[in-house]
N, C-alpha and C. Protein backbone atom coordinates (compact mmCIF):
# COMPACT_ATOMS: atom_id res chain seq x y z
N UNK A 1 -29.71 68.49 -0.64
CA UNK A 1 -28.25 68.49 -0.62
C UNK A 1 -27.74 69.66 -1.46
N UNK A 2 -27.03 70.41 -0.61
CA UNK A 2 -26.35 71.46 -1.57
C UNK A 2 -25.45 71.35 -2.90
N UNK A 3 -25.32 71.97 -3.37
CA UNK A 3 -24.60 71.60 -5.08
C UNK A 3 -23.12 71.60 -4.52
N UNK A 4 -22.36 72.37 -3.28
CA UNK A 4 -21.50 72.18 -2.99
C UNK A 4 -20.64 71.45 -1.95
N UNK A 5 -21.73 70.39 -1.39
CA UNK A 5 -21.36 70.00 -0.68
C UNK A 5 -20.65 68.31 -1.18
N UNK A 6 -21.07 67.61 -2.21
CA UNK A 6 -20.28 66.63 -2.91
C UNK A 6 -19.06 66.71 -3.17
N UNK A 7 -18.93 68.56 -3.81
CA UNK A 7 -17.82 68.82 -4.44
C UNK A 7 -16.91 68.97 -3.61
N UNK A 8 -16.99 69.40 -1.95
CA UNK A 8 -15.84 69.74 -1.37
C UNK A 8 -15.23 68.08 -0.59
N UNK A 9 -16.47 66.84 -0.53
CA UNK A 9 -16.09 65.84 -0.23
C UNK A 9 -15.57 65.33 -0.93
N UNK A 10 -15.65 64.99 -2.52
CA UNK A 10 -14.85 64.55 -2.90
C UNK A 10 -13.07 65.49 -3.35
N UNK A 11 -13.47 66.25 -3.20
CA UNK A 11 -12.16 66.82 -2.91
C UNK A 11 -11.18 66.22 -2.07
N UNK A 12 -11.55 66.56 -0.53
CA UNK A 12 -11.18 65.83 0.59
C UNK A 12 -11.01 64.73 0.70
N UNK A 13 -11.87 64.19 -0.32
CA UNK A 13 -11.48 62.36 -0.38
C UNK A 13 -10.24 62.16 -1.18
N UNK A 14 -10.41 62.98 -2.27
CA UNK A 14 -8.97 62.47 -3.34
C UNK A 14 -7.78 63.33 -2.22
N UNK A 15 -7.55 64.40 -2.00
CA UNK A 15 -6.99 64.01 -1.11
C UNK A 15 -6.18 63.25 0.08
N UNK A 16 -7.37 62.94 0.61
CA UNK A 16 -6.75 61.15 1.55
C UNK A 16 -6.14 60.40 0.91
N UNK A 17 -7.39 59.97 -0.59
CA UNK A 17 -6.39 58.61 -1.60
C UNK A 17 -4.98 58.98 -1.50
N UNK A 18 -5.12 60.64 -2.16
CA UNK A 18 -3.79 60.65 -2.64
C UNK A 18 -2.27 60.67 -1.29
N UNK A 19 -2.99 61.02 -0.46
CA UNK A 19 -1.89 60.76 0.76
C UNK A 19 -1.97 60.04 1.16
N UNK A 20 -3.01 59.11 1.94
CA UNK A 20 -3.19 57.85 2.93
C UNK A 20 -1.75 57.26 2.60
N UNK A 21 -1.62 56.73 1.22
CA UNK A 21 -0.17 55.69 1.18
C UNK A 21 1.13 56.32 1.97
N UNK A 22 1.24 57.44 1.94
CA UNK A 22 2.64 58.02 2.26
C UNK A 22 2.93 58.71 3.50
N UNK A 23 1.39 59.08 4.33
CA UNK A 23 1.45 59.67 5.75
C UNK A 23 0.93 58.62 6.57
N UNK A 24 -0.75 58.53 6.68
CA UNK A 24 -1.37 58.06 7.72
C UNK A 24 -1.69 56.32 7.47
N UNK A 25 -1.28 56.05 6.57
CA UNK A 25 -1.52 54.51 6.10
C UNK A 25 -0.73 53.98 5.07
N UNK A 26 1.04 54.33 5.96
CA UNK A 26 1.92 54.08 5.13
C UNK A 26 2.34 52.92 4.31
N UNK A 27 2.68 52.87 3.01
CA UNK A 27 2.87 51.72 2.34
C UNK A 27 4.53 51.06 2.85
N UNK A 28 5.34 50.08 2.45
CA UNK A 28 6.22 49.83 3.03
C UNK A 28 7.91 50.48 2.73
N UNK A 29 7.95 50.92 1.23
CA UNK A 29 8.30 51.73 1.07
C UNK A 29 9.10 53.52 2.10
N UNK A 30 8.15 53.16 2.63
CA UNK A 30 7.78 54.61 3.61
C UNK A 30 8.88 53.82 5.26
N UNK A 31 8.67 52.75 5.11
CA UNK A 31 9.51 52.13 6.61
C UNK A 31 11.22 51.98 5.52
N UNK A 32 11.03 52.17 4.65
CA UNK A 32 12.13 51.95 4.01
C UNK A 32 12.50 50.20 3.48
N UNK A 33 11.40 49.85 3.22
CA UNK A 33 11.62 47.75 2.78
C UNK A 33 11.45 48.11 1.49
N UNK A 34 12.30 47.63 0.22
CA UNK A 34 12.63 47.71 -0.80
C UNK A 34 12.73 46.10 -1.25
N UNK A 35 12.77 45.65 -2.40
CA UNK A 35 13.13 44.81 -2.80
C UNK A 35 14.11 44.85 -3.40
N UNK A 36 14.97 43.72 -3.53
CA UNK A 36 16.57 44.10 -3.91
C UNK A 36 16.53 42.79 -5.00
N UNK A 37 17.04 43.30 -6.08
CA UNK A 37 16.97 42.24 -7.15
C UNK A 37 18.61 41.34 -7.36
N UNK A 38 18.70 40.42 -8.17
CA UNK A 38 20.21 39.83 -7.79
C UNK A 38 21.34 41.02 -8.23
N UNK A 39 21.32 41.95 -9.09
CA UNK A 39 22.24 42.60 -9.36
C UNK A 39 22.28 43.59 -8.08
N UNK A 40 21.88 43.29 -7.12
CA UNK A 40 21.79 44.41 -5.73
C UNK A 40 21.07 45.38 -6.07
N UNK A 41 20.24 45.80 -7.10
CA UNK A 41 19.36 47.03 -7.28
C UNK A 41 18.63 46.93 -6.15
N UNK A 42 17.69 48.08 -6.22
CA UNK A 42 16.72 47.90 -5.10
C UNK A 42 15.37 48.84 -5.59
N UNK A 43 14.60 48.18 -5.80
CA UNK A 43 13.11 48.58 -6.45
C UNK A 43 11.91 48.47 -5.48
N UNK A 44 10.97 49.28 -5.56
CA UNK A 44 9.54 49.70 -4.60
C UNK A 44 9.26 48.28 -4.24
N UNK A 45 8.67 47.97 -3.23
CA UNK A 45 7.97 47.03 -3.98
C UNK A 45 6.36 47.23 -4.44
N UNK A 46 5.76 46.45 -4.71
CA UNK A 46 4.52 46.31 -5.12
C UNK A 46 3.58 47.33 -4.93
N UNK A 47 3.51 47.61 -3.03
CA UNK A 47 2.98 48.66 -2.40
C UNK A 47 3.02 49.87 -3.01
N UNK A 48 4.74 50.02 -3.12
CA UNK A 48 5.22 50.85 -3.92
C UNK A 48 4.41 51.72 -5.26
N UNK A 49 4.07 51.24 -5.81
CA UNK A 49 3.48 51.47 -7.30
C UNK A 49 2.10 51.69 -7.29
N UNK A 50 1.53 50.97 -6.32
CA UNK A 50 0.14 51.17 -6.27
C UNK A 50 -0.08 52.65 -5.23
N UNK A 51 0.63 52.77 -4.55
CA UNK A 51 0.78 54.21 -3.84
C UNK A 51 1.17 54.97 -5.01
N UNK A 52 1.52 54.99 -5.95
CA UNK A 52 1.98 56.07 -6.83
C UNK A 52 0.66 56.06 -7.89
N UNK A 53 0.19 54.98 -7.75
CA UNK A 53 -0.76 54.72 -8.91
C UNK A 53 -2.29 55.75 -7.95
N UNK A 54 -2.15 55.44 -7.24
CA UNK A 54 -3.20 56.33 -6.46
C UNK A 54 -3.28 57.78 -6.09
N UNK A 55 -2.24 58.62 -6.21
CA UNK A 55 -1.95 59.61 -6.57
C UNK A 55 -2.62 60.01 -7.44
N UNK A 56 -2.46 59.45 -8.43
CA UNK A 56 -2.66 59.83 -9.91
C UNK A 56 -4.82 59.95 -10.14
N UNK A 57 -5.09 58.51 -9.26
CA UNK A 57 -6.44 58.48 -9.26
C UNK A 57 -7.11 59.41 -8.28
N UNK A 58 -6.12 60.01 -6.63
CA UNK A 58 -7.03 61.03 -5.82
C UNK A 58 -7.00 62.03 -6.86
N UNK A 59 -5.91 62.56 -7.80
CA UNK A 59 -5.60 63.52 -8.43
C UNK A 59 -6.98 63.53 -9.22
N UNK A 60 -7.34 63.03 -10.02
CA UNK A 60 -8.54 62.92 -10.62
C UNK A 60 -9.80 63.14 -10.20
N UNK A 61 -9.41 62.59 -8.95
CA UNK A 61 -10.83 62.74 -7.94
C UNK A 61 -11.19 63.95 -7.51
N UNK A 62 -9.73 64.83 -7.24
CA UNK A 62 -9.98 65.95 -6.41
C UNK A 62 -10.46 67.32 -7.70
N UNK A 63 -9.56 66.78 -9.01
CA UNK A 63 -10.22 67.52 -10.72
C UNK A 63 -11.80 67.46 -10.57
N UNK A 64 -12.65 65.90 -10.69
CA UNK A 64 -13.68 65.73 -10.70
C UNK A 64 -14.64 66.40 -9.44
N UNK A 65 -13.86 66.91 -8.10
CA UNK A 65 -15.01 67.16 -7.31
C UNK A 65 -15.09 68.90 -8.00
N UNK A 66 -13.98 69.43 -8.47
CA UNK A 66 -13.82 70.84 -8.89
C UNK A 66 -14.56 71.12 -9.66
N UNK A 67 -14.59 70.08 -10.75
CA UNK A 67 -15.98 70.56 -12.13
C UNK A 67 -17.09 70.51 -11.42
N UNK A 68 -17.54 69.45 -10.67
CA UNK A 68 -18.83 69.47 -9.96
C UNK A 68 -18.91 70.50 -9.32
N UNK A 69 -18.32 71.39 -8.86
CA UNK A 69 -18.40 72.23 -7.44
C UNK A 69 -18.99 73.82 -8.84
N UNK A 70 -18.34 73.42 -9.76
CA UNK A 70 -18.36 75.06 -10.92
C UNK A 70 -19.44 74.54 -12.22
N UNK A 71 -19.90 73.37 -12.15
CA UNK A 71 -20.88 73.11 -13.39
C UNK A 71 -22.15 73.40 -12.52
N UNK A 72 -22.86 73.58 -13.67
CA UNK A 72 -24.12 73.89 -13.73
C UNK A 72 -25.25 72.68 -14.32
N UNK A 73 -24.79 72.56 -15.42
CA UNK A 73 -25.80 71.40 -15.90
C UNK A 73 -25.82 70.40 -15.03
N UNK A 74 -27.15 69.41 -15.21
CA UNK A 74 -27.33 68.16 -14.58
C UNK A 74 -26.53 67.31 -15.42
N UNK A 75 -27.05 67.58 -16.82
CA UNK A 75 -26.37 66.06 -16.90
C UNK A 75 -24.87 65.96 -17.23
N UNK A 76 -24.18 67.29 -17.34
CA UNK A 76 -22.80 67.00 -16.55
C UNK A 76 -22.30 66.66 -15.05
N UNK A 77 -23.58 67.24 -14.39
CA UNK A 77 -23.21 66.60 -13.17
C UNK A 77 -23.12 65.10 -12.91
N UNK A 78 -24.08 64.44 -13.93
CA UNK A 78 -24.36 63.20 -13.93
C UNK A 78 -23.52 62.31 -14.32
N UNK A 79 -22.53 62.86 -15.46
CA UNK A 79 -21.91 62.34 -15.86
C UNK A 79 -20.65 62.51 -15.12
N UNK A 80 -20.39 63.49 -14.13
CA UNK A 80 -19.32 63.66 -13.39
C UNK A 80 -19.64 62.47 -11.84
N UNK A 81 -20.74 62.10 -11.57
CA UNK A 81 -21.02 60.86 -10.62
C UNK A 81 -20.71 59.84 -11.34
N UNK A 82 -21.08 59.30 -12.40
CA UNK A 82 -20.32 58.32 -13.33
C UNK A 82 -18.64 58.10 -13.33
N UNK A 83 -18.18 59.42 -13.48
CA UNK A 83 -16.73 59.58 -13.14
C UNK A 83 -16.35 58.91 -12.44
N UNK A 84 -17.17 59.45 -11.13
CA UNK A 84 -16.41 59.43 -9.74
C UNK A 84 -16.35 57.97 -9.06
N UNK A 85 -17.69 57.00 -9.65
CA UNK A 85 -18.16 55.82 -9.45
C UNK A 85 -16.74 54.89 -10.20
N UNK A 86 -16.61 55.40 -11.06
CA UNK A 86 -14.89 54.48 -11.95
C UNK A 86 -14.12 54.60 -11.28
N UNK A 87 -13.75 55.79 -10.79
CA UNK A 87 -12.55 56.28 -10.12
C UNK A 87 -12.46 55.65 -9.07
N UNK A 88 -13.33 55.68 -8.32
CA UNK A 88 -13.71 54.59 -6.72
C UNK A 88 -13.27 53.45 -7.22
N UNK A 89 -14.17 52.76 -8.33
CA UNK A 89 -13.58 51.65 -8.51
C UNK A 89 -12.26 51.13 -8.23
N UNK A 90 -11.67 52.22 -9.35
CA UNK A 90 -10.19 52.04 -9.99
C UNK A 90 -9.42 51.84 -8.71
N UNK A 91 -9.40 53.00 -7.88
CA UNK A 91 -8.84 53.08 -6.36
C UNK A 91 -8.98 51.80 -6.06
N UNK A 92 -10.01 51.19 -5.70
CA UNK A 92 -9.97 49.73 -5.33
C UNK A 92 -9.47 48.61 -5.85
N UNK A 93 -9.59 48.61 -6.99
CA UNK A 93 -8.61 47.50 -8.39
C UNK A 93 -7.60 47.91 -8.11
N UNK A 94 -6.50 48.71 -7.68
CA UNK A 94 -5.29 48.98 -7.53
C UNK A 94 -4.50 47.85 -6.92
N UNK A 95 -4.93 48.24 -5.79
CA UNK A 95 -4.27 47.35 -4.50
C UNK A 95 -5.10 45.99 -4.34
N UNK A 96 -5.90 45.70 -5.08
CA UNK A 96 -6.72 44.14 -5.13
C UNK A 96 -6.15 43.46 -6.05
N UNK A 97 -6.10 44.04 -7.27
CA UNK A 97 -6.01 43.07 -8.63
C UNK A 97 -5.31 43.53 -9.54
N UNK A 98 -5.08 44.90 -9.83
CA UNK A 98 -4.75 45.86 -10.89
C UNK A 98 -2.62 45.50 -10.80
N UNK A 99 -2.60 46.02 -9.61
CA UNK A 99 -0.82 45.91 -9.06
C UNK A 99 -0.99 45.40 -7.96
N UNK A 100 -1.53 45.27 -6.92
CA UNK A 100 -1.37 44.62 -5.73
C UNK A 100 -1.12 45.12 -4.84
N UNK A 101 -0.37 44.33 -3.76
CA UNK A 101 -0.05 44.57 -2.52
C UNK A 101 1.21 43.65 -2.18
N UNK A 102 2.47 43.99 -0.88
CA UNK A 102 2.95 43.20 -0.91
C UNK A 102 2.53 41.64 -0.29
N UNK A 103 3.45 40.29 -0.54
CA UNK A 103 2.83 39.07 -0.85
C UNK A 103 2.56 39.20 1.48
N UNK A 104 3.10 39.25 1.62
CA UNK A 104 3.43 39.23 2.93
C UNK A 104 1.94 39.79 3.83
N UNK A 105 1.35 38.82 5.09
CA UNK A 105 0.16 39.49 5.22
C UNK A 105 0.33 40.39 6.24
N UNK A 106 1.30 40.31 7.10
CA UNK A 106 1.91 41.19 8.29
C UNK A 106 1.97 42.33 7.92
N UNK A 107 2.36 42.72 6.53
CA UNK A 107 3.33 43.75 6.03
C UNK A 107 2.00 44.97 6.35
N UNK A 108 2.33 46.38 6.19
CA UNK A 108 1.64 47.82 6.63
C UNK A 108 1.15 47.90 5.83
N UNK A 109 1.32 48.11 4.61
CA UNK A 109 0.62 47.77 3.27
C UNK A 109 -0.35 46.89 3.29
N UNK A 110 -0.21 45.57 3.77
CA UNK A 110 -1.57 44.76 3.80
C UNK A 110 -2.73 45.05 4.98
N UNK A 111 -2.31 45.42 6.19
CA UNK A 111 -2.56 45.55 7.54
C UNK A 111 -3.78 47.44 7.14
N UNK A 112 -2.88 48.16 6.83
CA UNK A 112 -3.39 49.36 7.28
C UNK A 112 -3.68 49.96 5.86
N UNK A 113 -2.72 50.12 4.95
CA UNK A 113 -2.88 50.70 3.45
C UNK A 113 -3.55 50.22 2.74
N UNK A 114 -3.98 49.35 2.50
CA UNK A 114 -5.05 48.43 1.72
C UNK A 114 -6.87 48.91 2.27
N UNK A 115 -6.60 48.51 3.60
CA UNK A 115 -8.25 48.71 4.09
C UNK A 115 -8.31 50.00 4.01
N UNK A 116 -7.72 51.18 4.20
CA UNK A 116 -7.70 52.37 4.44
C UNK A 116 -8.34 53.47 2.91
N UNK A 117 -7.44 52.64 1.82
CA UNK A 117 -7.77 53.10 0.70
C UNK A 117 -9.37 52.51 0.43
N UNK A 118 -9.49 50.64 0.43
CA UNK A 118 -11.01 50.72 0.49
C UNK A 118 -11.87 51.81 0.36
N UNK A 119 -11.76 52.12 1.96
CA UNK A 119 -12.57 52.57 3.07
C UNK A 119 -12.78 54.22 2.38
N UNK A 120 -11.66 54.83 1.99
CA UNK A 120 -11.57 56.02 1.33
C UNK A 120 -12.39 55.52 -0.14
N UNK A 121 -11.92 54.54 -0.73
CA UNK A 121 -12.51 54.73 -2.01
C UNK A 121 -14.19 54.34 -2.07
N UNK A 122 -14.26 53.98 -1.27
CA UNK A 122 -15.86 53.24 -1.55
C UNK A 122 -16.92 54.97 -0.71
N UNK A 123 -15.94 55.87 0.05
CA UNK A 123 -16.55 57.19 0.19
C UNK A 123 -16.50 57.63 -0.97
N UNK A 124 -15.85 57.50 -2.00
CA UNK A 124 -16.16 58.02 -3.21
C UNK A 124 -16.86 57.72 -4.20
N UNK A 125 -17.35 56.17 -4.29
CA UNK A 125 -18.26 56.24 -4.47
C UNK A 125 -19.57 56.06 -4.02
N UNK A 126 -19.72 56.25 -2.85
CA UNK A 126 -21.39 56.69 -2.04
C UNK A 126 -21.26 57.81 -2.60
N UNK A 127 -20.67 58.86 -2.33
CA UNK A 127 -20.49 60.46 -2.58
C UNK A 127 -21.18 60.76 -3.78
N UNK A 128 -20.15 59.99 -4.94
CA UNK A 128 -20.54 59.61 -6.62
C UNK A 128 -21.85 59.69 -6.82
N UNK A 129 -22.44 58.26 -6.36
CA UNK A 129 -23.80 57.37 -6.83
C UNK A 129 -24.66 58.76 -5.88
N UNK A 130 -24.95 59.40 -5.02
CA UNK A 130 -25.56 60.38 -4.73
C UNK A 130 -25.80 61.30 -5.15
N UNK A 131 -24.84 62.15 -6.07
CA UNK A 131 -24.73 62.97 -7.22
C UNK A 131 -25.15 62.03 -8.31
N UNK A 132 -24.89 61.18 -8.28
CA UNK A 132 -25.84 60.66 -9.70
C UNK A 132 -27.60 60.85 -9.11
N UNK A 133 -27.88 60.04 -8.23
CA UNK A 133 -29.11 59.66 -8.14
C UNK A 133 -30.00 61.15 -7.60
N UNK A 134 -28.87 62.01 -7.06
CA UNK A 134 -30.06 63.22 -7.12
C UNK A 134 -30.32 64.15 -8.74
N UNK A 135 -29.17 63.71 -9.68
CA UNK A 135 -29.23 64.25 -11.01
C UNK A 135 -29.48 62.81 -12.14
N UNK A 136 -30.77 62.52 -11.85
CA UNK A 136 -31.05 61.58 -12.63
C UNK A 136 -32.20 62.36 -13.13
N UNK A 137 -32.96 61.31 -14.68
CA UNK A 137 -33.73 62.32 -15.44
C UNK A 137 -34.70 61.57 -14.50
């Protein structure tokens, strides 16, 4: 496996994380459903936050595939598959347990944005645990 070929997938993966919610696996937000509190405000909902919260984690992801793609050492590499293995995680604790999803099971958010991120995050960490296990002592 080439030294650069992890680095440009997980790139591409944080990426997706970081868009899936807002283009191709829109959260509900995005159809325009808000929650409206009694003073008539109107706040994200749930979906809401965890799409923003994922941003923040492709953002990381797509940092982490960059050091990998320009380091040299193993056992920074190693420790950059460690990274990437949390980060997957985290992506997944988002929308499971961390903030959620909305309560509703119909909703796009539960239907398409939820499995989608999975599906993206658990490529990050196969990707990860591969860069670990080819830079193990």
């Amino acid at each position: 496996m080439k030294n650069i070929t992890p680095s440009v997938l997980l790139c591409v993966l944080g990426v997706a994380l970081l868009a899936a919610p807002w283009t191709f696996a829109p959260v509900c937000e995005v159809h325009g459903d808000f929650v409206q509190t009694v003073t008539g405000k109107q706040l994200p909902m749930p979906c809401g936050y965890t799409a923003r919260a994922e941003i923040g984690v492709g953002a990381l992801v797509m940092v982490t595939g960059v050091v990998l793609g320009i380091t040299k050492s193993s056992e920074a590499r190693r420790m950059l598959g460690f990274m990437g293995i949390a980060l997957g995680a985290l992506a997944i604790a988002f929308p499971v347990s961390i903030i959620g999803m909305c309560a509703k099971a119909d909703h796009t958010c539960r239907t398409m944005t939820q499995p989608t991120i999975t599906l993206i995050s658990l490529g990050i960490i196969v990707v990860a645990g591969i860069v670990l296990y080819y830079h193990r002592k």
